[in-house]
C-alpha atoms as a PDB file:
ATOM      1  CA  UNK A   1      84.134  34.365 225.405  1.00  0.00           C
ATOM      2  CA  UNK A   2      85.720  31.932 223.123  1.00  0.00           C
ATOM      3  CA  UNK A   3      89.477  32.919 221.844  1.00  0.00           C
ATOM      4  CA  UNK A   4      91.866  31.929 218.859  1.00  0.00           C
ATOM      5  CA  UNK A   5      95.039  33.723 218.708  1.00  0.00           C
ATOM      6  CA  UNK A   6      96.673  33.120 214.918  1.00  0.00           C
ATOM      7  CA  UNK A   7     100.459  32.384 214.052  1.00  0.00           C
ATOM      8  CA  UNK A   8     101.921  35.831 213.913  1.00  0.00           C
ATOM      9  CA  UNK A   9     103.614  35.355 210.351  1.00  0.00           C
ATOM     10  CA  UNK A  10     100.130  36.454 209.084  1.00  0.00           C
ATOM     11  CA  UNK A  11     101.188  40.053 210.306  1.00  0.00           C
ATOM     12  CA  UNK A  12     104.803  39.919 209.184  1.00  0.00           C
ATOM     13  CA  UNK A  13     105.997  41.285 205.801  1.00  0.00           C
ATOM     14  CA  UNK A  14     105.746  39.198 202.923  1.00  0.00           C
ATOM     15  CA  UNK A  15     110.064  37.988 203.263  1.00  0.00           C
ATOM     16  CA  UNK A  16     109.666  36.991 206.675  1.00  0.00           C
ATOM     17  CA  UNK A  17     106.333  35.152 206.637  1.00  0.00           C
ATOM     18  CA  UNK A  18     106.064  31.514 206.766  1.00  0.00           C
ATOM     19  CA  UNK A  19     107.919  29.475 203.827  1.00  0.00           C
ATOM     20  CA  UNK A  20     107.273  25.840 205.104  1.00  0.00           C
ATOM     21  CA  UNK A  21     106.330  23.841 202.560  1.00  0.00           C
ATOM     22  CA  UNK A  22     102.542  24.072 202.116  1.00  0.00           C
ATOM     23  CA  UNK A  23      99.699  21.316 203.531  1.00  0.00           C
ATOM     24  CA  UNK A  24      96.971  19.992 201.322  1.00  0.00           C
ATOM     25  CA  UNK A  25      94.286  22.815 201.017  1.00  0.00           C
ATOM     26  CA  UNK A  26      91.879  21.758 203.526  1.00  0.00           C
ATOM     27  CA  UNK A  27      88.603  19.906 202.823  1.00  0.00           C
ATOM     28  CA  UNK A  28      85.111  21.901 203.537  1.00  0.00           C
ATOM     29  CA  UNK A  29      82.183  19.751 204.606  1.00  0.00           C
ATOM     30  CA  UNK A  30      78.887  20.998 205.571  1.00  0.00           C
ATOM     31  CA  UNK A  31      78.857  21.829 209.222  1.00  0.00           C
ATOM     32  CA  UNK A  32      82.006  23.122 209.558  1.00  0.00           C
ATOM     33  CA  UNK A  33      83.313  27.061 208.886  1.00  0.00           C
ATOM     34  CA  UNK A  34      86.675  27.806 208.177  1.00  0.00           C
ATOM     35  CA  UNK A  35      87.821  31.161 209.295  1.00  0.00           C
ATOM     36  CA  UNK A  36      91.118  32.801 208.069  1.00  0.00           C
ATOM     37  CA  UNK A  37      93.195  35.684 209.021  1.00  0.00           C
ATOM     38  CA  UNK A  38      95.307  37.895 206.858  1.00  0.00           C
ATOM     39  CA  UNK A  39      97.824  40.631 207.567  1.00  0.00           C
ATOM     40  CA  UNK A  40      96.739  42.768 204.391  1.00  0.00           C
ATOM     41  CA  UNK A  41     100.132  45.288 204.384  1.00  0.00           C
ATOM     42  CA  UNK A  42     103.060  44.685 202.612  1.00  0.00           C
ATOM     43  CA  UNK A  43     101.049  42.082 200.277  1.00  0.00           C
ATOM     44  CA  UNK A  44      99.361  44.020 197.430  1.00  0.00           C
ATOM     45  CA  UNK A  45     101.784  43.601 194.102  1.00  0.00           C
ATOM     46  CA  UNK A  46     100.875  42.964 190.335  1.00  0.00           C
ATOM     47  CA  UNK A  47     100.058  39.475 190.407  1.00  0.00           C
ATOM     48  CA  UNK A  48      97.293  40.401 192.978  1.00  0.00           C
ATOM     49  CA  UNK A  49      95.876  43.773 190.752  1.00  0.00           C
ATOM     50  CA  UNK A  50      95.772  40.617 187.962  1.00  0.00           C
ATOM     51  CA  UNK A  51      93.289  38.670 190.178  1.00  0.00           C
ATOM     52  CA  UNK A  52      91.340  41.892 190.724  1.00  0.00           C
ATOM     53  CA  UNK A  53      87.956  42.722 187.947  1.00  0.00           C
ATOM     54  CA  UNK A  54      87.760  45.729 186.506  1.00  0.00           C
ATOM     55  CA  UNK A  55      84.574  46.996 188.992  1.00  0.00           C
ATOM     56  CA  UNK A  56      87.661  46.083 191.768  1.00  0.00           C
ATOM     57  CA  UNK A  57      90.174  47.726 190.125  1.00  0.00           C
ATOM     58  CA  UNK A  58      87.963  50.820 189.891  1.00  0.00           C
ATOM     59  CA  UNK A  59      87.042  51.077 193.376  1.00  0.00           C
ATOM     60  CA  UNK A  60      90.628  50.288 194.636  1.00  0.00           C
ATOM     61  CA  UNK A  61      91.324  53.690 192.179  1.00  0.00           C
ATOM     62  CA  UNK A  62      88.822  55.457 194.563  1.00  0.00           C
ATOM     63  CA  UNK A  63      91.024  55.093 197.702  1.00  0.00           C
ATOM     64  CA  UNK A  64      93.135  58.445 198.783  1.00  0.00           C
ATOM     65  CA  UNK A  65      95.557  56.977 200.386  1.00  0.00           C
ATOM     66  CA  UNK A  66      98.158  54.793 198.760  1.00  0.00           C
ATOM     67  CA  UNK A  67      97.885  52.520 202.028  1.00  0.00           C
ATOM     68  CA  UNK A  68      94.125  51.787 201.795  1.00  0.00           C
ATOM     69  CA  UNK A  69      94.032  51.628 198.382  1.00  0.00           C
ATOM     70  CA  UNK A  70      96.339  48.775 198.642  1.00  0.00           C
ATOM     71  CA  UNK A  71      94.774  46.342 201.850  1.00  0.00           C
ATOM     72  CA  UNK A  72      92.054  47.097 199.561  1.00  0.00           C
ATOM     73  CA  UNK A  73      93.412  45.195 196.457  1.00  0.00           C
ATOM     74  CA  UNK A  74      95.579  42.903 198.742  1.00  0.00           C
ATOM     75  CA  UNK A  75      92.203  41.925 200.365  1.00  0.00           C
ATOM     76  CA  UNK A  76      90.118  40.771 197.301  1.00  0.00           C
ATOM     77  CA  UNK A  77      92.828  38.980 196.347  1.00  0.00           C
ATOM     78  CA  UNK A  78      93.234  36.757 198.498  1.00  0.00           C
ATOM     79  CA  UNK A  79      89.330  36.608 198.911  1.00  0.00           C
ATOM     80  CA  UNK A  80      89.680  35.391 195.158  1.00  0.00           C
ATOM     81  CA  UNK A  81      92.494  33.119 196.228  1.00  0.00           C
ATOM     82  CA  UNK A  82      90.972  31.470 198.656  1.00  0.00           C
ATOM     83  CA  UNK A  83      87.355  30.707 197.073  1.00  0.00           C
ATOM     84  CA  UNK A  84      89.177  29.751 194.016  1.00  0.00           C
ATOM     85  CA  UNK A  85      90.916  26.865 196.314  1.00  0.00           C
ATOM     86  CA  UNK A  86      87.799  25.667 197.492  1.00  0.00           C
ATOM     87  CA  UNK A  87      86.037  25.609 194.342  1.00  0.00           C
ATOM     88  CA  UNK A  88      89.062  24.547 191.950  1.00  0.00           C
ATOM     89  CA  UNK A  89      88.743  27.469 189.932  1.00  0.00           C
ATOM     90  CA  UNK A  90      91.108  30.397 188.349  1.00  0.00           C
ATOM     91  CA  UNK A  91      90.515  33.207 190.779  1.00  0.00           C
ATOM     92  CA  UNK A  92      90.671  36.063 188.263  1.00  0.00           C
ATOM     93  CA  UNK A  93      87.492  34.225 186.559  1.00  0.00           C
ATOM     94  CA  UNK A  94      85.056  33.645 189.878  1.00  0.00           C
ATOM     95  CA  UNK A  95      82.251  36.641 189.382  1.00  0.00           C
ATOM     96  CA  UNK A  96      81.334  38.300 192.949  1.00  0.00           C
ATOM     97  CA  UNK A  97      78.492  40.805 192.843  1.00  0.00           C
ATOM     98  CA  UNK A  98      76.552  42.370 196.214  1.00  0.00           C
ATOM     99  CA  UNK A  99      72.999  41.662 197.182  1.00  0.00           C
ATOM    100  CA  UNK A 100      70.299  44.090 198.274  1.00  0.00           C
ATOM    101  CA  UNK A 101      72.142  45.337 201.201  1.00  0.00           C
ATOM    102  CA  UNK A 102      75.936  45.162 199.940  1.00  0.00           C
ATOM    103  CA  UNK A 103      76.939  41.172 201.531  1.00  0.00           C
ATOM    104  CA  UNK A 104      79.009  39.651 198.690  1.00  0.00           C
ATOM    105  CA  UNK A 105      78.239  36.488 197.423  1.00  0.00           C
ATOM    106  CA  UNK A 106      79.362  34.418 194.166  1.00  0.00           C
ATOM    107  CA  UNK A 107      77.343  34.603 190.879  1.00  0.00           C
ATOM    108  CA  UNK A 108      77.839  31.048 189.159  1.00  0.00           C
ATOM    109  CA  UNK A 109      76.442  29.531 186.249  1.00  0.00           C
ATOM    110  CA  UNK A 110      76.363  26.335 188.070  1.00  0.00           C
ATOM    111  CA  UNK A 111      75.891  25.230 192.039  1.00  0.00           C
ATOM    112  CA  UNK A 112      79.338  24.808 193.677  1.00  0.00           C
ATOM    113  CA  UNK A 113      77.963  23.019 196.590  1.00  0.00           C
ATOM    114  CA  UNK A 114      76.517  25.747 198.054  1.00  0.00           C
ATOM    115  CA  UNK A 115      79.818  28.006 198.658  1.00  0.00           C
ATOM    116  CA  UNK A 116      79.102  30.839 201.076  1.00  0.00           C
ATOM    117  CA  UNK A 117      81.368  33.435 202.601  1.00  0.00           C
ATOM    118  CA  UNK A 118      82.139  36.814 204.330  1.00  0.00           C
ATOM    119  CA  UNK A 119      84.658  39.067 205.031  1.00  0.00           C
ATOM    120  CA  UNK A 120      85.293  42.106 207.480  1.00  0.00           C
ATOM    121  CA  UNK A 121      88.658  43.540 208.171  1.00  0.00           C
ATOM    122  CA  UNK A 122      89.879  46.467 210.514  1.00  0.00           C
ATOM    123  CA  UNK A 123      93.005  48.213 209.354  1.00  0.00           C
ATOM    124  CA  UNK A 124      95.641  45.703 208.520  1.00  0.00           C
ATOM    125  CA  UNK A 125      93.501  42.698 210.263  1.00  0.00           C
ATOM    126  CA  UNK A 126      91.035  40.874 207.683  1.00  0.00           C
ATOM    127  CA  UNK A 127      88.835  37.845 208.314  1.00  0.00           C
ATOM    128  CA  UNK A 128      87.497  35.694 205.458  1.00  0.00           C
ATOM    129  CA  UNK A 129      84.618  32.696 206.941  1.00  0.00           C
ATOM    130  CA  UNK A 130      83.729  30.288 204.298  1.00  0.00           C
ATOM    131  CA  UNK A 131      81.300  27.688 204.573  1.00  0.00           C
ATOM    132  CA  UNK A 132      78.858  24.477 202.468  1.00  0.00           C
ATOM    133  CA  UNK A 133      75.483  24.842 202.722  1.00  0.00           C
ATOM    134  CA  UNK A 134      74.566  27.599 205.350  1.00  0.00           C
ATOM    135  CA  UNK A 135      75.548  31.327 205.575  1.00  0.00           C
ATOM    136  CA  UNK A 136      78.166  33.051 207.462  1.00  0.00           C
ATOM    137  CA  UNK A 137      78.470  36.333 209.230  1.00  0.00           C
ATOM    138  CA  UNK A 138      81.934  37.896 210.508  1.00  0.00           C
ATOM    139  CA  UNK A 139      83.169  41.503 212.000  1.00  0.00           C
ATOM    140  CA  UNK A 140      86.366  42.498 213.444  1.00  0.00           C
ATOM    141  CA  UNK A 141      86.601  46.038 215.187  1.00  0.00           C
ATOM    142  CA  UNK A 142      89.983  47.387 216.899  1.00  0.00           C
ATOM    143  CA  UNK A 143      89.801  47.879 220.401  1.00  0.00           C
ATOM    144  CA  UNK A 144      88.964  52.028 220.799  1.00  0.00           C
ATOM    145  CA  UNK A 145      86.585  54.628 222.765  1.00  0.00           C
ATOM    146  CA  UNK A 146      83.446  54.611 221.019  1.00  0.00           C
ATOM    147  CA  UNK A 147      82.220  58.323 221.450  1.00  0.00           C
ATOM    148  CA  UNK A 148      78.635  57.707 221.133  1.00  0.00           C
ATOM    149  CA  UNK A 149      78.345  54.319 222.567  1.00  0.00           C
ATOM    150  CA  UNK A 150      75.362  55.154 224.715  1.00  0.00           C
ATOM    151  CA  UNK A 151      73.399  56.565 222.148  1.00  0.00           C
ATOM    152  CA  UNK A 152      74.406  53.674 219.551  1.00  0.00           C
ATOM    153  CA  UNK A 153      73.501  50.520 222.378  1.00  0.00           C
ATOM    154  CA  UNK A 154      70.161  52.177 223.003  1.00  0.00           C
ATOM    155  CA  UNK A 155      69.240  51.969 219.542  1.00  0.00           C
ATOM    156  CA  UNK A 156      70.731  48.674 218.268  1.00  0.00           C
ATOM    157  CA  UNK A 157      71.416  46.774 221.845  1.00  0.00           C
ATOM    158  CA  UNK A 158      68.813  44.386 223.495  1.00  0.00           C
ATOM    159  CA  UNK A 159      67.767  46.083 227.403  1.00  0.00           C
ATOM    160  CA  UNK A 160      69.871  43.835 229.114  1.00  0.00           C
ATOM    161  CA  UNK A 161      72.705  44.499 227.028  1.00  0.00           C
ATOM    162  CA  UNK A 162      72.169  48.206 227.785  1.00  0.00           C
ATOM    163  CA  UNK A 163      72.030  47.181 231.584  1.00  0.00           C
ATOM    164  CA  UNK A 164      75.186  45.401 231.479  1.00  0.00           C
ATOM    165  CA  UNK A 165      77.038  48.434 229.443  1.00  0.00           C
ATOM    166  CA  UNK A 166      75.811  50.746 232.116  1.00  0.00           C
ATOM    167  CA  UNK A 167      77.650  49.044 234.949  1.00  0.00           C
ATOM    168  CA  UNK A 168      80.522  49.242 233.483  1.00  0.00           C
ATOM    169  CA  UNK A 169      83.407  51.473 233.451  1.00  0.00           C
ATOM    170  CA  UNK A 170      86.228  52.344 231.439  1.00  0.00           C
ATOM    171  CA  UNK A 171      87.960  49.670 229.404  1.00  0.00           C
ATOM    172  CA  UNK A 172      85.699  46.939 230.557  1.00  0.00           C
ATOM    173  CA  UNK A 173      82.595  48.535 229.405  1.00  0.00           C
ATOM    174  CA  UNK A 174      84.621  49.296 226.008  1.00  0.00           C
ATOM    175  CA  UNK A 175      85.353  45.484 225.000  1.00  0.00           C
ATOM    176  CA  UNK A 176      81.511  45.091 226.582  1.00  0.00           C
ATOM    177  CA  UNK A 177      80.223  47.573 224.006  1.00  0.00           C
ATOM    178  CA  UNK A 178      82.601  46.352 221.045  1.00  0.00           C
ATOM    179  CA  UNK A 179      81.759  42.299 222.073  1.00  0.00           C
ATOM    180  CA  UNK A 180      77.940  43.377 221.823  1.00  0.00           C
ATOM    181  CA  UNK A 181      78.855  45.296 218.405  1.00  0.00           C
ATOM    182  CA  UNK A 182      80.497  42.842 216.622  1.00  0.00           C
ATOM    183  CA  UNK A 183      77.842  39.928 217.564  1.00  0.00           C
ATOM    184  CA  UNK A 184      75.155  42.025 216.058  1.00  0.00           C
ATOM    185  CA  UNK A 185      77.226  42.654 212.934  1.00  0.00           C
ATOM    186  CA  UNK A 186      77.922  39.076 212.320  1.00  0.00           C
ATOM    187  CA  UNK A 187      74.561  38.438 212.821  1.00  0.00           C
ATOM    188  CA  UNK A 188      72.845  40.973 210.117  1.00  0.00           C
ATOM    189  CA  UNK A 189      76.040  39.847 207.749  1.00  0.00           C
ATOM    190  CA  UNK A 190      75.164  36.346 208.070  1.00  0.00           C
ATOM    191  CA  UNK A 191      70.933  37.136 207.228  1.00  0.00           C
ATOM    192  CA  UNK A 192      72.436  39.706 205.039  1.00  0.00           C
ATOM    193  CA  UNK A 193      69.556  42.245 206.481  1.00  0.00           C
ATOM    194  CA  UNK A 194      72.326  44.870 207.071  1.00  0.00           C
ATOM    195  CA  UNK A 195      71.741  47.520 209.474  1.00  0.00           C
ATOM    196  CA  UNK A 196      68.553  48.134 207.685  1.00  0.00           C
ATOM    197  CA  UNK A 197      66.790  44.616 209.240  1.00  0.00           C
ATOM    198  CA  UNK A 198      67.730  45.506 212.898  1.00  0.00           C
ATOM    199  CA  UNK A 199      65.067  45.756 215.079  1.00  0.00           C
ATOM    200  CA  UNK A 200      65.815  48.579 217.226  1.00  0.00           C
ATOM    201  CA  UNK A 201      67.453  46.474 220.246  1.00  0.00           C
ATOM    202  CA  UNK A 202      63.952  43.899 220.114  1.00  0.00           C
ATOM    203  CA  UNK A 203      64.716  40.074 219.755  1.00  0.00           C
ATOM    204  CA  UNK A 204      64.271  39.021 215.978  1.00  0.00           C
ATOM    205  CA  UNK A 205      62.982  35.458 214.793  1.00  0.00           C
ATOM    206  CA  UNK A 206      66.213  36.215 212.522  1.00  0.00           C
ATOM    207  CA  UNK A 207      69.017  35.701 215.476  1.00  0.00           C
ATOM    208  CA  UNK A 208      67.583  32.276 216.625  1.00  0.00           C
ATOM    209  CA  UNK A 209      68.524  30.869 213.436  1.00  0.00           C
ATOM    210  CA  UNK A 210      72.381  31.559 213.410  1.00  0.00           C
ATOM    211  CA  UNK A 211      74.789  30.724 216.291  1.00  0.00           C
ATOM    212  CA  UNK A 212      77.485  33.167 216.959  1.00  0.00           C
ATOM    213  CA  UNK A 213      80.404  33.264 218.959  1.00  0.00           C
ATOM    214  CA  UNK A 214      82.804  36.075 220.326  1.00  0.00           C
ATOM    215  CA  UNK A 215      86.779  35.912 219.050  1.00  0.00           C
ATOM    216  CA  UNK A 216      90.102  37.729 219.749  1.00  0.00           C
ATOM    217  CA  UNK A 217      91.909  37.523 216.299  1.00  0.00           C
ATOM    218  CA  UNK A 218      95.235  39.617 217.471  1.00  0.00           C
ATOM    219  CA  UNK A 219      95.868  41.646 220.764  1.00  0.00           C
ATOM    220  CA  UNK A 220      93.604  45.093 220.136  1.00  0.00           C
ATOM    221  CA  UNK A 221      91.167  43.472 218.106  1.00  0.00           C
ATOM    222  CA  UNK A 222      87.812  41.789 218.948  1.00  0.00           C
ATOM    223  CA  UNK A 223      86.092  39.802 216.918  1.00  0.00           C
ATOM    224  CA  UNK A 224      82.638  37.384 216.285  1.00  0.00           C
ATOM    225  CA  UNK A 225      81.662  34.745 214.103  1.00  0.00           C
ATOM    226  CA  UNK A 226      77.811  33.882 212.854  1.00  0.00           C
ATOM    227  CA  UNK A 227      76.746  31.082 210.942  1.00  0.00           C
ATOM    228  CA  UNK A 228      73.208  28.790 210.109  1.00  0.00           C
ATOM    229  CA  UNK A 229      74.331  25.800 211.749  1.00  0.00           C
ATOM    230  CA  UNK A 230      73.422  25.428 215.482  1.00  0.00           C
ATOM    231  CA  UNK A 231      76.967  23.921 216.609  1.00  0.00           C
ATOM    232  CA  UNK A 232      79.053  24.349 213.544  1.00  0.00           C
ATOM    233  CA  UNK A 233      82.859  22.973 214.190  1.00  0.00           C
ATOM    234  CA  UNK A 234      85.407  25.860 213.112  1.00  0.00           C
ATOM    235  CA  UNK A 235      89.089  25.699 212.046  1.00  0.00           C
ATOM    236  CA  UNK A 236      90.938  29.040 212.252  1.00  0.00           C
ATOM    237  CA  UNK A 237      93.655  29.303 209.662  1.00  0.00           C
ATOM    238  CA  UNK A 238      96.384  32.142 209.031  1.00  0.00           C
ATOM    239  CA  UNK A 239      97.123  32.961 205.308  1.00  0.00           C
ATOM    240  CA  UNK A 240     100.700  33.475 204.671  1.00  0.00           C
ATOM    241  CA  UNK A 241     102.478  34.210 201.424  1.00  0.00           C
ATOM    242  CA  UNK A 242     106.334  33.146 200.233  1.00  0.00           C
ATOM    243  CA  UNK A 243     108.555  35.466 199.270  1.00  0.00           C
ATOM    244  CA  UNK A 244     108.391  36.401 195.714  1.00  0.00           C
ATOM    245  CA  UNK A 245     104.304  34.405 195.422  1.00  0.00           C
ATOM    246  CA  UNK A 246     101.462  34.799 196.933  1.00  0.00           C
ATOM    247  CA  UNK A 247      99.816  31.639 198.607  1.00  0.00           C
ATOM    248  CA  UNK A 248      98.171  30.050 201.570  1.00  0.00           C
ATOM    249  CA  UNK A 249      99.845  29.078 204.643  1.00  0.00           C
ATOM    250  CA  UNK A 250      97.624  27.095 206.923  1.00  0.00           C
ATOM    251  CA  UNK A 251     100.090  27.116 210.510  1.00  0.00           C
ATOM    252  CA  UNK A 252      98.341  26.494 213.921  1.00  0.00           C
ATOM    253  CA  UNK A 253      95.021  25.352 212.239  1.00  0.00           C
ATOM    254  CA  UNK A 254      92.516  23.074 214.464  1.00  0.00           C
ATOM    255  CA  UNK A 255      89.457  21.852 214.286  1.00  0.00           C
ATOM    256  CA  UNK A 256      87.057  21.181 216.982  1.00  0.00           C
ATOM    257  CA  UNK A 257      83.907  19.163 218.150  1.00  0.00           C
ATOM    258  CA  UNK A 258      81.404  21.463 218.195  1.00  0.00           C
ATOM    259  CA  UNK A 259      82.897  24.716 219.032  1.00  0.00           C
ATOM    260  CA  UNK A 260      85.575  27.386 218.693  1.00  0.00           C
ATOM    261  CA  UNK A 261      88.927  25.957 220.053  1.00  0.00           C
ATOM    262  CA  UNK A 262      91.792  28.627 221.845  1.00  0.00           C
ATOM    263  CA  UNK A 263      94.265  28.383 219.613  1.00  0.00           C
ATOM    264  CA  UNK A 264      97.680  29.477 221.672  1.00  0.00           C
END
């Protein structure tokens, strides 16, 4: 299983994260995915509600608890943030709407070379992929007992994934089951079938077009990355914000050849 472990300001609060003066935003070329992390708590403020529209602003009012309510605004955010850096656009103008089965994706008047992304986060923990000219696919789950699991890999889980779960005991057959789980959800991001184009554990003609690869984003988490290109080269970043302004940080990034690099 391939690993990246992210520089830990991206989990700090916002006056002890990173303040070193800021890289040049990083180029995107086709082939290549760029996956960042971001610590959503202690983020959320006005200038992010700003960035928000007013369908966002609405469902972040639909939250019960404060805490949700803001990762939730502190999340689209910096979505907006960081597509409006790659496109060289104001953030509070870029128009996302949902597809069929609920995967975001940007409505523009005019091609901007193809920009695709996707985001998943679990608790504080989000993950943002964005790519050129083929689609991506991400999930992050926190390490936990999963009730059910039996019932869920018999339904959703190729057989020999089922075989493998069922030698297992105990915490290894837990990050088994959640490494499994988060492979098929960045796969049916990245078509953007949803659960609703899953084949009941039977290979699909969908999976053998994306690659995907399994992640560790921060100690209790598990992650897994899908995209259309066969060997795509990825660069893990960590968004970080300076005190008083929210902005990108890009510590610890790397590139690779062909494949995801352990970032330690």
């Amino acid at each position: 299983m391939n690993r990246f472990r992210m520089n830990a300001a991206a989990c700090l609060p916002r006056d002890e994260a990173t303040t070193a003066v800021r890289p040049a935003w990083p180029g995107l070329p086709q082939g290549e995915v760029h996956v960042w992390k971001a610590c959503l708590d202690g983020l959320a403020d006005e200038d992010h509600r700003a960035l928000l529209s007013p369908d966002e602003l609405v469902r972040a009012g639909l939250y019960r608890f404060a805490r949700d309510r803001l990762r939730f605004v502190a999340g689209r955010a910096i979505l907006r943030m960081i597509l409006g850096r790659y496109l060289g656009r104001d953030p509070a103008e870029l128009v996302i709407v949902q597809g069929a089965h609920g995967k975001p994706r940007l409505a523009l008047e005019k091609p901007a070379g193809e920009l695709y992304f996707n985001v998943s986060h679990a608790d504080s923990i989000a993950l943002y992929a964005v790519a050129r000219g083929g689609e991506v696919g991400v999930d992050v789950e926190r390490v936990r007992e999963i009730p059910d699991w039996a019932g869920i890999a018999d339904r959703f889980f190729r057989p020999q994934e089922q075989l493998q779960l069922q030698s297992l005991t105990g915490d290894r057959r837990r990050i088994a089951f959640l490494q499994a789980w988060t492979r098929r959800e960045a796969l049916l991001k990245a078509s953007g079938d949803g659960l609703t184009g899953e084949t009941e554990g039977r290979p699909s003609p969908r999976d053998e077009a994306f690659s995907v690869s399994s992640l560790v984003p921060a100690p209790g988490y598990l992650a897994a990355l899908a995209s259309g290109f066969p060997t795509p080269r990825v660069v893990f970043m960590t968004w970080s914000a300076t005190p008083g302004r929210a902005g990108p940080g890009i510590p610890g990034s790397r590139r690779t050849g062909s494949q995801v690099v352990e970032i330690k």
